[in-house]
Protein backbone atom coordinates (compact mmCIF):
# COMPACT_ATOMS: atom_id res chain seq x y z
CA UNK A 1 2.37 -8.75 -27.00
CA UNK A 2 2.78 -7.12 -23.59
CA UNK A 3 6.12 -5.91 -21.98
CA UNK A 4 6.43 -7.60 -18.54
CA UNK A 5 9.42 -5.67 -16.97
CA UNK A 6 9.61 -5.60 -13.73
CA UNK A 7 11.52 -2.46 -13.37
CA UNK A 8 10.89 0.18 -16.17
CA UNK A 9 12.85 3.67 -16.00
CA UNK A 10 9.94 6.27 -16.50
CA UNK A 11 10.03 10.06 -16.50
CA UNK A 12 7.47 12.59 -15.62
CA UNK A 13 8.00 16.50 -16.77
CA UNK A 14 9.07 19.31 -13.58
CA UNK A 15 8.24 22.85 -13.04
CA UNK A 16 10.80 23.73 -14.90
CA UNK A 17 10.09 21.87 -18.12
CA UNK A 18 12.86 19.01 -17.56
CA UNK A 19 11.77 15.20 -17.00
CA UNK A 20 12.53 13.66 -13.98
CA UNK A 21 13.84 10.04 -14.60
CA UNK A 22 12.78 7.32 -11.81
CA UNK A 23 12.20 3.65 -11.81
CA UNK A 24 8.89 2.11 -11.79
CA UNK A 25 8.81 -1.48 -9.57
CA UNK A 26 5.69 -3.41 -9.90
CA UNK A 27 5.90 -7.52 -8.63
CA UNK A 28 2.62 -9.16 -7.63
CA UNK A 29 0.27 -6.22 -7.17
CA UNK A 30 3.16 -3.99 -5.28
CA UNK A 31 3.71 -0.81 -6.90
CA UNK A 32 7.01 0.92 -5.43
CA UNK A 33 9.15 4.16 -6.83
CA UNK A 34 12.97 4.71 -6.81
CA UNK A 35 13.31 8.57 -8.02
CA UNK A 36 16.49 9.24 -9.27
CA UNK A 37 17.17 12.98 -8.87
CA UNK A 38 18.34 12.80 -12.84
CA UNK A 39 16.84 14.91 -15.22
CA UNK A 40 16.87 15.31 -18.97
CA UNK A 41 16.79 18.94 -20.30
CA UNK A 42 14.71 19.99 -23.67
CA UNK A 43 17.26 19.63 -26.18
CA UNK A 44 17.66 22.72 -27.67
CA UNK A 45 21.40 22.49 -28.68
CA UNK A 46 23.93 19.54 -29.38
CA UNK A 47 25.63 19.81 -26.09
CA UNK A 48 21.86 19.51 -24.77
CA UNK A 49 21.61 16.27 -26.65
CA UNK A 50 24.65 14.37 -25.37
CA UNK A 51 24.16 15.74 -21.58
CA UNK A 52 20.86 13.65 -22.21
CA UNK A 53 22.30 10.65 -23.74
CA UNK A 54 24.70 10.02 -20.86
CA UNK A 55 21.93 10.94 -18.42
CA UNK A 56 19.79 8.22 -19.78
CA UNK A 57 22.91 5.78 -20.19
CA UNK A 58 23.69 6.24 -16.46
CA UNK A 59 19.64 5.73 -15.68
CA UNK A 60 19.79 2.66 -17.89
CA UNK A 61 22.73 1.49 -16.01
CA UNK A 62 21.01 1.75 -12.35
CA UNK A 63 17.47 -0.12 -13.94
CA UNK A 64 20.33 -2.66 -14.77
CA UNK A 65 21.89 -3.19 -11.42
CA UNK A 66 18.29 -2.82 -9.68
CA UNK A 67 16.78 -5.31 -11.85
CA UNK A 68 19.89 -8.06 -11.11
CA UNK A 69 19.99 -7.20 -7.33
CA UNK A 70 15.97 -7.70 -7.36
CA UNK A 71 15.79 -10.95 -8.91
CA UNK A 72 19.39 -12.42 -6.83
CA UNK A 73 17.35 -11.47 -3.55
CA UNK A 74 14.13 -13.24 -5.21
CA UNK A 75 16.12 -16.12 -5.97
CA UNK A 76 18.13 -16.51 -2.49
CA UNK A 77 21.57 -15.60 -4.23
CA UNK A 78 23.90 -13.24 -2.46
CA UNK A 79 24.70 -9.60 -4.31
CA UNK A 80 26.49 -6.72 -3.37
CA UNK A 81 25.31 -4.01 -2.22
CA UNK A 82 26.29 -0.85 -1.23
CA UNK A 83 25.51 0.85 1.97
């Protein structure tokens, strides 16, 4: 069984040994990248631990609106969006 999102929310490790978290978009052979300028931190305390947790809620919550603004423009339906 394959997983055939459209978005996915990646991360790739910095200098600095964080992960940068961006969104992958791949539709019909297009590849396209939406970085997010948020990072997770190696958890080496509690605190460390939440601050990633919300960090990855709040990246989960942009693949969310991405992925419903993509498929309302695929599908001709008008969204909001924010300039």
């Amino acid at each position: 069984m394959t997983n055939n999102e459209i978005i996915k929310l990646r991360s790739k490790p910095t200098g600095n040994g964080n992960r940068s978290l961006y969104l992958d978009l791949y539709y019909k052979g297009d590849r396209r990248y939406e970085f997010l300028h948020l990072y997770l931190v190696p958890e080496r305390t509690k605190s460390d631990r939440l601050k990633n947790e919300d960090t990855l809620q709040l990246a989960n919550a942009i693949k969310f609106q991405r992925t419903a603004d993509f498929f309302n423009d695929l599908y001709g339906f008008p969204s909001k969006k924010n300039d």
